[in-house]
ModelCIF file with pLDDT and N, C-alpha, C, O atoms, coordinates in Angstrom:
data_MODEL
#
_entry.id   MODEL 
#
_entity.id                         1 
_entity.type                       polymer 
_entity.pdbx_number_of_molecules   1 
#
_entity_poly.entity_id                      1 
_entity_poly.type                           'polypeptide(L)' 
_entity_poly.nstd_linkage                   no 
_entity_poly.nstd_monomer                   no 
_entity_poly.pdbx_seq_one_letter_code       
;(UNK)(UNK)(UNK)(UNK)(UNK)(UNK)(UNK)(UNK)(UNK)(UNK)(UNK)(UNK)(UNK)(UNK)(UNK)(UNK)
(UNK)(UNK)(UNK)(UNK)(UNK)(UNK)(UNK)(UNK)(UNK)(UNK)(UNK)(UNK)(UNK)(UNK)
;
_entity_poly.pdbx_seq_one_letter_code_can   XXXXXXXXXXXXXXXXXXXXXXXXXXXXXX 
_entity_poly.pdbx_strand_id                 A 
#
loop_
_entity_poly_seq.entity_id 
_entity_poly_seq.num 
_entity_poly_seq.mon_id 
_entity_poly_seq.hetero 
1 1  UNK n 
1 2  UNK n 
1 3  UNK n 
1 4  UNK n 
1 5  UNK n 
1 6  UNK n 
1 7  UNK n 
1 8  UNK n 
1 9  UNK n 
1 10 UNK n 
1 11 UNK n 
1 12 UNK n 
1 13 UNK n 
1 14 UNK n 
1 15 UNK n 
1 16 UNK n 
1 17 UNK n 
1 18 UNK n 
1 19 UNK n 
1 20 UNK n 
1 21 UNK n 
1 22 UNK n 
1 23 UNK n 
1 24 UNK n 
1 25 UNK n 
1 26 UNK n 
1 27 UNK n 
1 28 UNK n 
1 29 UNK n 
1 30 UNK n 
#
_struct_asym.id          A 
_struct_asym.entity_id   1 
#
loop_
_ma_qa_metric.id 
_ma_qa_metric.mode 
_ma_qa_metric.name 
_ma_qa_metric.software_group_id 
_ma_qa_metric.type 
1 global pLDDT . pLDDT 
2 local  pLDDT . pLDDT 
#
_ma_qa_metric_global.metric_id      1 
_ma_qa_metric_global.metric_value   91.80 
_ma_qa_metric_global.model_id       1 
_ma_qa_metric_global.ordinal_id     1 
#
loop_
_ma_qa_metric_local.label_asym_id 
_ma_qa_metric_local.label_comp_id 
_ma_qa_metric_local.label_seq_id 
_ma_qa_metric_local.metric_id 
_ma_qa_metric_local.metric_value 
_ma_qa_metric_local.model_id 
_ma_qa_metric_local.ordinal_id 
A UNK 1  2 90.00 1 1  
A UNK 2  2 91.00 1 2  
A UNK 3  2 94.00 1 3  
A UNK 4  2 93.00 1 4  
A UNK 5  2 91.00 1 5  
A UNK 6  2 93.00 1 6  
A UNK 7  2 93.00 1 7  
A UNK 8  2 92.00 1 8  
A UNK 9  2 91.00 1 9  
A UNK 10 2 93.00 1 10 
A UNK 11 2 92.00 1 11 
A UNK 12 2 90.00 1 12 
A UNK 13 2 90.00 1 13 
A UNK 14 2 89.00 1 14 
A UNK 15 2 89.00 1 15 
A UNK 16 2 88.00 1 16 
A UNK 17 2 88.00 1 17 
A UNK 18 2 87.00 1 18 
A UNK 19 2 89.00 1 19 
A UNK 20 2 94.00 1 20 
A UNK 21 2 93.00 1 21 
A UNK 22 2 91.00 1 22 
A UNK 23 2 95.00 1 23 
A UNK 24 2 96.00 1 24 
A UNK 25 2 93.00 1 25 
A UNK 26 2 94.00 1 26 
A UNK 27 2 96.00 1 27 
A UNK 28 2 94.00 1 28 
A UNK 29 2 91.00 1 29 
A UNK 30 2 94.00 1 30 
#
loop_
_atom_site.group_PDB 
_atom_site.id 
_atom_site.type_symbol 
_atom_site.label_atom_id 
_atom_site.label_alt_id 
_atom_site.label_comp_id 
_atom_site.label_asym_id 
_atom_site.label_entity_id 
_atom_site.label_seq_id 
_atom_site.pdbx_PDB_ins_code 
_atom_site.Cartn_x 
_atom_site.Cartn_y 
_atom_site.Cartn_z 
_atom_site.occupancy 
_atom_site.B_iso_or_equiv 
_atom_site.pdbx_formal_charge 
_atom_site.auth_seq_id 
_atom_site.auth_comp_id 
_atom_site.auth_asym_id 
_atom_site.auth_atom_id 
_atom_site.pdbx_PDB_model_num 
ATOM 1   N N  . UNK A 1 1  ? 48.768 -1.268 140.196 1.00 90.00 ? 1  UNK A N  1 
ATOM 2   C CA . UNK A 1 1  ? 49.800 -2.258 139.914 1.00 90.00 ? 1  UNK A CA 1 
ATOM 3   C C  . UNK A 1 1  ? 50.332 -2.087 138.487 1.00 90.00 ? 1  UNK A C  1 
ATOM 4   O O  . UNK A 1 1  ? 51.487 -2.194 138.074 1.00 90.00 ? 1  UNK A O  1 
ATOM 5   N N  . UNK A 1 2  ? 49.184 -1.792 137.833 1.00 91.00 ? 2  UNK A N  1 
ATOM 6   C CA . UNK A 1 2  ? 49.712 -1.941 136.322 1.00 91.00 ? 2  UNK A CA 1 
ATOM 7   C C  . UNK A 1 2  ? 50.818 -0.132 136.148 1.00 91.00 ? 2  UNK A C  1 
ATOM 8   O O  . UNK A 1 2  ? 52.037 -0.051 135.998 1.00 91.00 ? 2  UNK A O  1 
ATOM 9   N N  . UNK A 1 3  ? 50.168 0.611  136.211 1.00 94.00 ? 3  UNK A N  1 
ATOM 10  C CA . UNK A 1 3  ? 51.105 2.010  136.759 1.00 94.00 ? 3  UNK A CA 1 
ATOM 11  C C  . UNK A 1 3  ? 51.963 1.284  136.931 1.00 94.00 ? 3  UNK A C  1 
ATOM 12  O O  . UNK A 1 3  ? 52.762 1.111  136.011 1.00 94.00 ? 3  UNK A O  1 
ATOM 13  N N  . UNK A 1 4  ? 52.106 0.664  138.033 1.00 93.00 ? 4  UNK A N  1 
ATOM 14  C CA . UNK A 1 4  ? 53.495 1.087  138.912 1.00 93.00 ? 4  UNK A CA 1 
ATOM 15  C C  . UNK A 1 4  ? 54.477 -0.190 137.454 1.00 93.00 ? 4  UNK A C  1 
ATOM 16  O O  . UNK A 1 4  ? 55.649 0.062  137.177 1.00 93.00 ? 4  UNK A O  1 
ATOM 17  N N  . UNK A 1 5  ? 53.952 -1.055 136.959 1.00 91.00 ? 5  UNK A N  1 
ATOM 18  C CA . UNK A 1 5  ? 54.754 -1.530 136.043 1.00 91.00 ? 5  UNK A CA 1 
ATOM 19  C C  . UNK A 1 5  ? 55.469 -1.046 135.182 1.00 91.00 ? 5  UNK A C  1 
ATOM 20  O O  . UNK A 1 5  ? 56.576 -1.433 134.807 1.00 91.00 ? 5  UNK A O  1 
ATOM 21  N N  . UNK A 1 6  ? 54.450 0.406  134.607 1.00 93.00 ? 6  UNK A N  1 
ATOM 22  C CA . UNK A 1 6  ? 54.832 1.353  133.989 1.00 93.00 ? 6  UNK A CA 1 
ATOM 23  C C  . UNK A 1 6  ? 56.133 2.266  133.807 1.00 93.00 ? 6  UNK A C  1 
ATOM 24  O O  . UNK A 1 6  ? 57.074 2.420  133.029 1.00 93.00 ? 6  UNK A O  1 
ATOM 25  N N  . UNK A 1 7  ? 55.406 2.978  135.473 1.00 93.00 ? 7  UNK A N  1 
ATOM 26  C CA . UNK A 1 7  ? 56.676 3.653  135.745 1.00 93.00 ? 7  UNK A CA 1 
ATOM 27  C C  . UNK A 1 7  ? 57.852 2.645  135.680 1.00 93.00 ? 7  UNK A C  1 
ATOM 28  O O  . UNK A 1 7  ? 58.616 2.848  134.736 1.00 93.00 ? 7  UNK A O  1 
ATOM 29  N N  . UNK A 1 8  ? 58.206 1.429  136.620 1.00 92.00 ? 8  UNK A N  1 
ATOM 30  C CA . UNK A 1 8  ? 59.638 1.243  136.506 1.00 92.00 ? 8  UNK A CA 1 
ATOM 31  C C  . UNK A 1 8  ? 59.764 1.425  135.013 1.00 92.00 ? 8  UNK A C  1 
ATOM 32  O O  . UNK A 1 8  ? 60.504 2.285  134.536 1.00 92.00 ? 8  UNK A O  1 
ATOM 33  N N  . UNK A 1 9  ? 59.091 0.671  134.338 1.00 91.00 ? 9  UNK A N  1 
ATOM 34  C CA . UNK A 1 9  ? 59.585 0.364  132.483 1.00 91.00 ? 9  UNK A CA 1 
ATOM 35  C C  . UNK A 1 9  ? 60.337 1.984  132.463 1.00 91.00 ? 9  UNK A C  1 
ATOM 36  O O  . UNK A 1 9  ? 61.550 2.168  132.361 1.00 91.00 ? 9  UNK A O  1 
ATOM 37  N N  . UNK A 1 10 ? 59.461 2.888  132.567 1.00 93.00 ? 10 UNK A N  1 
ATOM 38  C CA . UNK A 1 10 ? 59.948 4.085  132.123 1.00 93.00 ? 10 UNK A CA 1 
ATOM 39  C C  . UNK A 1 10 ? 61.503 4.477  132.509 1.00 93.00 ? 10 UNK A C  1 
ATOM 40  O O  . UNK A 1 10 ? 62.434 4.891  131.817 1.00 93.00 ? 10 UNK A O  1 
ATOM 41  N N  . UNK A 1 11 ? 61.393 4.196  133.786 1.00 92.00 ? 11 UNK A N  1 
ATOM 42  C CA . UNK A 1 11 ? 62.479 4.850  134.633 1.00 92.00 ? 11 UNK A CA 1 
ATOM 43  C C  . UNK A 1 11 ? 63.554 3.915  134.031 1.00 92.00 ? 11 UNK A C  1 
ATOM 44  O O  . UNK A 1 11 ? 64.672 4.363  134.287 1.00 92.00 ? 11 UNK A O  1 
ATOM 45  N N  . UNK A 1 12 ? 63.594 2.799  133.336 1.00 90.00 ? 12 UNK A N  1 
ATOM 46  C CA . UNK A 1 12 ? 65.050 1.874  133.144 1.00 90.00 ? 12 UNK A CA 1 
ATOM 47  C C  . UNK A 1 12 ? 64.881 2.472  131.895 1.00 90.00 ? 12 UNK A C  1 
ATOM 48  O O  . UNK A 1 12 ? 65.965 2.937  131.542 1.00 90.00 ? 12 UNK A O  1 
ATOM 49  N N  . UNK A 1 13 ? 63.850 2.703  130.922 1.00 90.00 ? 13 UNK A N  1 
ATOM 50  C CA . UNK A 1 13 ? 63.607 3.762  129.162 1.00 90.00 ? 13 UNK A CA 1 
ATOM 51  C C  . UNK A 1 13 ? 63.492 2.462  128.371 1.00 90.00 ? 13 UNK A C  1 
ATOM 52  O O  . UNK A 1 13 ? 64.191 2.118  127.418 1.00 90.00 ? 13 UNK A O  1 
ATOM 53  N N  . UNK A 1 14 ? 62.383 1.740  128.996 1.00 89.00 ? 14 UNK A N  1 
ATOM 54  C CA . UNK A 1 14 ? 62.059 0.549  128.398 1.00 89.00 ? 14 UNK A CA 1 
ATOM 55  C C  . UNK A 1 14 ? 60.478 1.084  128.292 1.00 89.00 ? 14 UNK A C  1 
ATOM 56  O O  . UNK A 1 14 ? 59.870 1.874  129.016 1.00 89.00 ? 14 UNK A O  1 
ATOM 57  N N  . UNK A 1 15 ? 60.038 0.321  127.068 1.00 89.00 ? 15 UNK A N  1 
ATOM 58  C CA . UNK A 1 15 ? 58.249 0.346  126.577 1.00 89.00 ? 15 UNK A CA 1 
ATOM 59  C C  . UNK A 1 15 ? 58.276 -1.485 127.518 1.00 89.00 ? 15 UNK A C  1 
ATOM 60  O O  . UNK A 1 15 ? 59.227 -2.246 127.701 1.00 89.00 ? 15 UNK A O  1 
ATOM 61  N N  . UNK A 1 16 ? 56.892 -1.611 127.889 1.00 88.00 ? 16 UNK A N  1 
ATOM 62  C CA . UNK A 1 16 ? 56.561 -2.769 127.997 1.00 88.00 ? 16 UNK A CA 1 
ATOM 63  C C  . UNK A 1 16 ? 55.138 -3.121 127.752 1.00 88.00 ? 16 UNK A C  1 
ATOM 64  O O  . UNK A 1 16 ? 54.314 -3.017 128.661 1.00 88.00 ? 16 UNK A O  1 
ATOM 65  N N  . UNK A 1 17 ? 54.840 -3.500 126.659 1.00 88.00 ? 17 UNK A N  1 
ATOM 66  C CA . UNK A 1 17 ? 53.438 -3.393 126.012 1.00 88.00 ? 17 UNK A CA 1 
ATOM 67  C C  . UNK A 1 17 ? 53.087 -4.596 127.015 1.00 88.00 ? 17 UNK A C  1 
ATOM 68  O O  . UNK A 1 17 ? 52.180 -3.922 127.502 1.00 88.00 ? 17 UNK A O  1 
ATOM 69  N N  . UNK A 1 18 ? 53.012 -5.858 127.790 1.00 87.00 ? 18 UNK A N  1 
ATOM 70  C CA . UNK A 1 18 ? 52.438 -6.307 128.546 1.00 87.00 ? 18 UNK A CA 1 
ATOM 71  C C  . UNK A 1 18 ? 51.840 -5.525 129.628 1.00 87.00 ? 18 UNK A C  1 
ATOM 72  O O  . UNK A 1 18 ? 50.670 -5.752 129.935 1.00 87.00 ? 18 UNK A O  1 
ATOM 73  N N  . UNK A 1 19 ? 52.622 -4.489 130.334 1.00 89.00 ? 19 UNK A N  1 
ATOM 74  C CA . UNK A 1 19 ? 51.942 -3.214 131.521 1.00 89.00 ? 19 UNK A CA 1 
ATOM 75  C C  . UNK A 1 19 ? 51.088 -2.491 130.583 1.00 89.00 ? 19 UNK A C  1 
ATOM 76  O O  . UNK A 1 19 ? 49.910 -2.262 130.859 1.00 89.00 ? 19 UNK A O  1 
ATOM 77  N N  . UNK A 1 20 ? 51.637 -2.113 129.462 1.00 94.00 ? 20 UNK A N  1 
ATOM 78  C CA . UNK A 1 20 ? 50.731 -0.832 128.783 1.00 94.00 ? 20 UNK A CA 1 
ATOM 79  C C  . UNK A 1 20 ? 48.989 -1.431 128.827 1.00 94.00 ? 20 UNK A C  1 
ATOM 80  O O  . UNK A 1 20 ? 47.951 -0.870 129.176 1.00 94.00 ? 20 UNK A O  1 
ATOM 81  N N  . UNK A 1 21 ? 49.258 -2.743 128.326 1.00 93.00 ? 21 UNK A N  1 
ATOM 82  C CA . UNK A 1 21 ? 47.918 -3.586 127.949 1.00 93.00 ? 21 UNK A CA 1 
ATOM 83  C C  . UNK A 1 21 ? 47.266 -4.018 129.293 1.00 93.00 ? 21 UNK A C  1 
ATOM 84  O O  . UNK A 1 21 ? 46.038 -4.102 129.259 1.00 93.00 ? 21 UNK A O  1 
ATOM 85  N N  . UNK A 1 22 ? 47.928 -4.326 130.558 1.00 91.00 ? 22 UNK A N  1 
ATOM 86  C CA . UNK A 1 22 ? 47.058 -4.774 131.651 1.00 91.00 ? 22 UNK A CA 1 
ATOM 87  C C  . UNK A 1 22 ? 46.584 -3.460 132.238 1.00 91.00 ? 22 UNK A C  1 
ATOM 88  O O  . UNK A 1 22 ? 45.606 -3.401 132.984 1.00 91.00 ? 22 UNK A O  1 
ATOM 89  N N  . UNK A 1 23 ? 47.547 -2.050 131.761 1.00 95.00 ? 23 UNK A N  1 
ATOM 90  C CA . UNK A 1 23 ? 46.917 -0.820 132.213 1.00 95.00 ? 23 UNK A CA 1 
ATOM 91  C C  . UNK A 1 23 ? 45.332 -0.811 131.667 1.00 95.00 ? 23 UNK A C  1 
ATOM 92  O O  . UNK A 1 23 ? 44.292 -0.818 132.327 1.00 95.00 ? 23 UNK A O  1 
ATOM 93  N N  . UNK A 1 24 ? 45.488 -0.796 130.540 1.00 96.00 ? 24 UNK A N  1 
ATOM 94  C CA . UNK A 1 24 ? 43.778 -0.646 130.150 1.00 96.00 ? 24 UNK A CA 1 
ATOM 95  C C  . UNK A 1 24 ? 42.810 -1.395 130.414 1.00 96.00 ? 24 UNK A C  1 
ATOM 96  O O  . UNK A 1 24 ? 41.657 -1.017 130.620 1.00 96.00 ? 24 UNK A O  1 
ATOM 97  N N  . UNK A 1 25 ? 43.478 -3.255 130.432 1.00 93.00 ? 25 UNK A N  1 
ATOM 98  C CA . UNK A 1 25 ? 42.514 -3.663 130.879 1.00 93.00 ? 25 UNK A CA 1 
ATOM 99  C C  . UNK A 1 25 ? 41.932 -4.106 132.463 1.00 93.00 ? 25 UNK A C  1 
ATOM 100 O O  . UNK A 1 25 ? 40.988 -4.808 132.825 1.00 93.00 ? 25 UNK A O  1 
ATOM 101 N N  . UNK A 1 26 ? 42.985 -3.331 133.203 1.00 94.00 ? 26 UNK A N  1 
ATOM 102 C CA . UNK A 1 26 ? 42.193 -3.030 134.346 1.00 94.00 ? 26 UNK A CA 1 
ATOM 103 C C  . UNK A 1 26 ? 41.406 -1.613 134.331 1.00 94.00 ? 26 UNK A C  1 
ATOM 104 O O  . UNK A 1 26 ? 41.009 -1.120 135.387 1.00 94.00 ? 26 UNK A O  1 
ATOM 105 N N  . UNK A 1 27 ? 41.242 -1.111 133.332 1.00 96.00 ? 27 UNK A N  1 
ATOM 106 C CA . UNK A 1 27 ? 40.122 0.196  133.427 1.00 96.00 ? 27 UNK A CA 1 
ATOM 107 C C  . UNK A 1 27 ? 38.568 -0.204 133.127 1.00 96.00 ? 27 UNK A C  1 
ATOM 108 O O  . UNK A 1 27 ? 37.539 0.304  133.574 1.00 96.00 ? 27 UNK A O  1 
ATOM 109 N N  . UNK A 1 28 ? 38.807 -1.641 131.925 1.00 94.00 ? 28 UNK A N  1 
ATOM 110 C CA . UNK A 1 28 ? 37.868 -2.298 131.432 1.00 94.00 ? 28 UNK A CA 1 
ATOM 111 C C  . UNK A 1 28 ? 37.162 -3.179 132.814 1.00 94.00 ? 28 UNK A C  1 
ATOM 112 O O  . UNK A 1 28 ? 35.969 -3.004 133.063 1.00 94.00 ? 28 UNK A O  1 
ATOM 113 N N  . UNK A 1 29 ? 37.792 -3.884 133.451 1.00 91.00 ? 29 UNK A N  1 
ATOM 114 C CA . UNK A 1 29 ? 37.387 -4.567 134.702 1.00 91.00 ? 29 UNK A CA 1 
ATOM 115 C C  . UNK A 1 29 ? 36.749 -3.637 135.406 1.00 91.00 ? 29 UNK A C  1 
ATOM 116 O O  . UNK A 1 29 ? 35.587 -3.927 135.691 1.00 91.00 ? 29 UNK A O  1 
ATOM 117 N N  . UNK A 1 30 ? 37.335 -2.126 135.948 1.00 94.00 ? 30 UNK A N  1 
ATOM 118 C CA . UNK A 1 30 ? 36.774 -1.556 136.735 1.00 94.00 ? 30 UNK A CA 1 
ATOM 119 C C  . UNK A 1 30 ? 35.482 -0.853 136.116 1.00 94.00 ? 30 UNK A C  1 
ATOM 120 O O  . UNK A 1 30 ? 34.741 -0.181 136.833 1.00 94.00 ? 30 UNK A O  1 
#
């Protein structure tokens, strides 16, 4: 989920430090 937040951000050439940050901390959960 958090990826896929990512990618769109990317694909419009937007940063979105809320995805960047739930990216990691779903690595921490898992």
């Amino acid at each position: 989920e958090a990826l896929e937040m990512m990618r769109v951000a990317t694909g419009d050439r937007q940063h979105r430090e809320d995805a960047d940050f739930a990216f990691h901390l779903a690595i921490a959960e898992a």
